[in-house]
Protein backbone atom coordinates (compact mmCIF):
# COMPACT_ATOMS: atom_id res chain seq x y z
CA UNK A 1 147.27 17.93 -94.14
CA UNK A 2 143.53 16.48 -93.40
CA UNK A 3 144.87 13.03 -93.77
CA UNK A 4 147.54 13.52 -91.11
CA UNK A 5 144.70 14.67 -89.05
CA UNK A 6 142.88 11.78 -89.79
CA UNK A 7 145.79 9.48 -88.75
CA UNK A 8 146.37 11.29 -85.33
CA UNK A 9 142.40 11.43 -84.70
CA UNK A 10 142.54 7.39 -84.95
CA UNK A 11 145.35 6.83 -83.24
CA UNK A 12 144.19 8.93 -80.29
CA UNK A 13 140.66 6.82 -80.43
CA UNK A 14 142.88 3.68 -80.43
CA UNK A 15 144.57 4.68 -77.25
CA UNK A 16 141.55 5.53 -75.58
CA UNK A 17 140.28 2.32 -76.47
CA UNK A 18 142.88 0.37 -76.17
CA UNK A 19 145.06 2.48 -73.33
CA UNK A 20 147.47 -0.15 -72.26
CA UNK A 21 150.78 -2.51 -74.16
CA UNK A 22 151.20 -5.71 -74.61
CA UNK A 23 152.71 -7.80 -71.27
CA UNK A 24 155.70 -8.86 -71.99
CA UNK A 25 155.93 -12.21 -70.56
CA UNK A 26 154.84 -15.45 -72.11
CA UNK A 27 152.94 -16.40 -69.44
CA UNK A 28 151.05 -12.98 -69.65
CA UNK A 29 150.72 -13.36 -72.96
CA UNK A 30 149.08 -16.94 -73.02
CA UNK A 31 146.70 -15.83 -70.11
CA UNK A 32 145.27 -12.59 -72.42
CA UNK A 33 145.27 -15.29 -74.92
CA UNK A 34 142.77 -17.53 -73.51
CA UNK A 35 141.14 -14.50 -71.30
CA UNK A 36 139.98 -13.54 -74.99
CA UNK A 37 139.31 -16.13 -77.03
CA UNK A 38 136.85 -17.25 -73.45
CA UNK A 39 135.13 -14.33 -74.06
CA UNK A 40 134.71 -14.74 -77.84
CA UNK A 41 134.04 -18.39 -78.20
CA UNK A 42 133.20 -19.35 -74.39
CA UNK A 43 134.86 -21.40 -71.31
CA UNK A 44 135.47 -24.28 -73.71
CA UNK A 45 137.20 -22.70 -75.87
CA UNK A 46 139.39 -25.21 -78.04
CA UNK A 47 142.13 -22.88 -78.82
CA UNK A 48 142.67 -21.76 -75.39
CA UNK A 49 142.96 -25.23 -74.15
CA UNK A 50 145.57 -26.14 -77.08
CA UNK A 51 147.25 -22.95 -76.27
CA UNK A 52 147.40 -23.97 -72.38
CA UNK A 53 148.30 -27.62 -72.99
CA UNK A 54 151.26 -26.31 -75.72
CA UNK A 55 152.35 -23.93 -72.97
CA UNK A 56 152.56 -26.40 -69.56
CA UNK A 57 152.34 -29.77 -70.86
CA UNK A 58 150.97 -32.26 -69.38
CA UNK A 59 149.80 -30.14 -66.20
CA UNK A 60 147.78 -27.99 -68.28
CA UNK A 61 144.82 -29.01 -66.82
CA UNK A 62 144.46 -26.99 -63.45
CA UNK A 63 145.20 -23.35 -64.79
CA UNK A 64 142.52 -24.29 -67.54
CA UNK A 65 140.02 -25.46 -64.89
CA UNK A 66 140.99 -22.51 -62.35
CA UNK A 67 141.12 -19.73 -65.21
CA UNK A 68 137.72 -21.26 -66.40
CA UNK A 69 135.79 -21.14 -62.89
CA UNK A 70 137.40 -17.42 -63.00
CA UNK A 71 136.03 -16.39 -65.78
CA UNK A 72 132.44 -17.48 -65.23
CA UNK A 73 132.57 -16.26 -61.72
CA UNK A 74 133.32 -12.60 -63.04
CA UNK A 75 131.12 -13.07 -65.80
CA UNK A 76 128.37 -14.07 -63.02
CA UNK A 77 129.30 -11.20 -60.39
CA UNK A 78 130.26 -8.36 -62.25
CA UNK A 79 127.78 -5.20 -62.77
CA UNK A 80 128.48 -4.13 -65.91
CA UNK A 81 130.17 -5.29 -69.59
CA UNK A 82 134.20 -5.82 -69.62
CA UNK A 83 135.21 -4.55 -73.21
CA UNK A 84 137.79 -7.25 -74.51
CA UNK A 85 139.64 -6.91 -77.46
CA UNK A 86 140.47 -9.26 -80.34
CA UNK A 87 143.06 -11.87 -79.92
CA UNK A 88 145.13 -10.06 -82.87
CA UNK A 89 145.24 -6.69 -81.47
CA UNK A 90 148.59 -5.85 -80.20
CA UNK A 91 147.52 -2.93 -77.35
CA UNK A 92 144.73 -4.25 -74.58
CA UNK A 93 141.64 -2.97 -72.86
CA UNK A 94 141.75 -1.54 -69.74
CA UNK A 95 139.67 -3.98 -68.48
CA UNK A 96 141.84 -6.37 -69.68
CA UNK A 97 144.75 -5.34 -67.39
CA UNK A 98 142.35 -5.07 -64.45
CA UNK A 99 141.69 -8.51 -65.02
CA UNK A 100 145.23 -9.42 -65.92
CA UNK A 101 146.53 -7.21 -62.93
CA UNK A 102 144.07 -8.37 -60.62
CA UNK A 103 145.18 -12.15 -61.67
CA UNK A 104 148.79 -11.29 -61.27
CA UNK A 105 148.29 -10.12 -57.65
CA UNK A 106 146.61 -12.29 -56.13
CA UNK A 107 148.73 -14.60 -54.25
CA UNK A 108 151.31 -11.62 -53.23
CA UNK A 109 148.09 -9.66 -51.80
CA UNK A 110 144.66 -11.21 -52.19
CA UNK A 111 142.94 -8.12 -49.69
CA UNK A 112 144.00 -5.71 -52.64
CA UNK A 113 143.38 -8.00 -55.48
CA UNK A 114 140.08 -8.58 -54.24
CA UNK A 115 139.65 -4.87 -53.48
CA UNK A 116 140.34 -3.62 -57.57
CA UNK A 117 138.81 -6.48 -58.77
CA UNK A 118 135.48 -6.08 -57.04
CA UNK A 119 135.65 -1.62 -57.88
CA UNK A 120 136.74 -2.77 -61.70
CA UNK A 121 133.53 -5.08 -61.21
CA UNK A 122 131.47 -2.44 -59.79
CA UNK A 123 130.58 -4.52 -57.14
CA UNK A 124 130.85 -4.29 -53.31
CA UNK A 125 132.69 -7.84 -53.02
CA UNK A 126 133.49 -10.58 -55.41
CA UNK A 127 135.02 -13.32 -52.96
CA UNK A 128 134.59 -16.54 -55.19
CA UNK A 129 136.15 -14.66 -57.99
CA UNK A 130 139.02 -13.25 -55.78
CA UNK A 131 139.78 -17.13 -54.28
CA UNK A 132 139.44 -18.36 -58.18
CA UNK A 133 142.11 -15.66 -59.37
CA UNK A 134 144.22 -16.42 -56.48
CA UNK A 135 143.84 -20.23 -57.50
CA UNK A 136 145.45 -19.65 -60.81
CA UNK A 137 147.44 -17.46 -60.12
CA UNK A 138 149.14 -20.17 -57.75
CA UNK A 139 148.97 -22.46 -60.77
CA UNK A 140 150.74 -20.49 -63.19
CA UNK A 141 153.82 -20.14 -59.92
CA UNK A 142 153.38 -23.57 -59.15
CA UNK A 143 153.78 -24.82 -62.84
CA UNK A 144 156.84 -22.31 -63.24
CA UNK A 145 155.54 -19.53 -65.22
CA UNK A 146 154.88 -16.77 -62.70
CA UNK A 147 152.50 -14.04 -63.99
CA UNK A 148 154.24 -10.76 -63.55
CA UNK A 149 151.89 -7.98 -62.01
CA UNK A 150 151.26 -5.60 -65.02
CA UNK A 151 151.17 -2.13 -63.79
């Protein structure tokens, strides 16, 4: 009995942690991808470039570039830590799909992208980081893999 506690104890820490599922699109999935391993190894990440270069070819470079200015821009603006999780782990952050729903918005309607991103921030505006997300997210359309808005 105490170990099915156990299990259902963890399981309800890893949801809290870890509250939302996987996107389901590849080109979801590839931006978490390099979203994380930015985080853990930096904007030069050499598996994140591989992964965006395997994914678009040979017009990999602009949603590297764009997704790379985005990333240091938040990193510069933002008020407090975003908790990202491991490139393994098959759930993600909410901060993740703030960023990734932010991202996904963007182009469709930047006022409200701009708008969550900057009260996910816990800033008053984030501009720069709003025109960066709205960059790549024009990218990813242009290239033919349209980010779908997660949530």
């Amino acid at each position: 009995m105490t170990s099915r506690s156990n299990l259902t104890a963890e399981s309800t820490a890893t949801t809290r942690m870890l509250p939302h599922a996987m996107p389901a699109g590849s080109a979801d999935r590839l931006l978490l991808f390099a979203i994380r391993r930015m985080a853990q190894a930096g904007i030069d990440d050499a598996y994140a470039s591989n992964a965006m270069l395997n994914h678009f070819g040979r017009g990999f470079r602009r949603p590297l570039v764009l997704l790379r200015a985005t990333i240091a821009e938040v990193s510069r603006v933002s008020a407090r830590s975003l908790m990202v999780a491991p490139c393994c782990c098959p759930r993600i952050t909410a901060d993740e799909h703030g960023l990734l729903s932010a991202i996904a918005g963007a182009v469709h309607d930047p006022r409200d992208a701009h708008d969550r991103l900057a009260r996910h921030l816990g800033v008053r505006h984030c501009h720069v980081a709003g025109e960066t997300m709205r960059a790549l997210d024009d990218a990813f359309r242009d290239l033919g893999h349209p980010l779908a808005v997660v949530g």
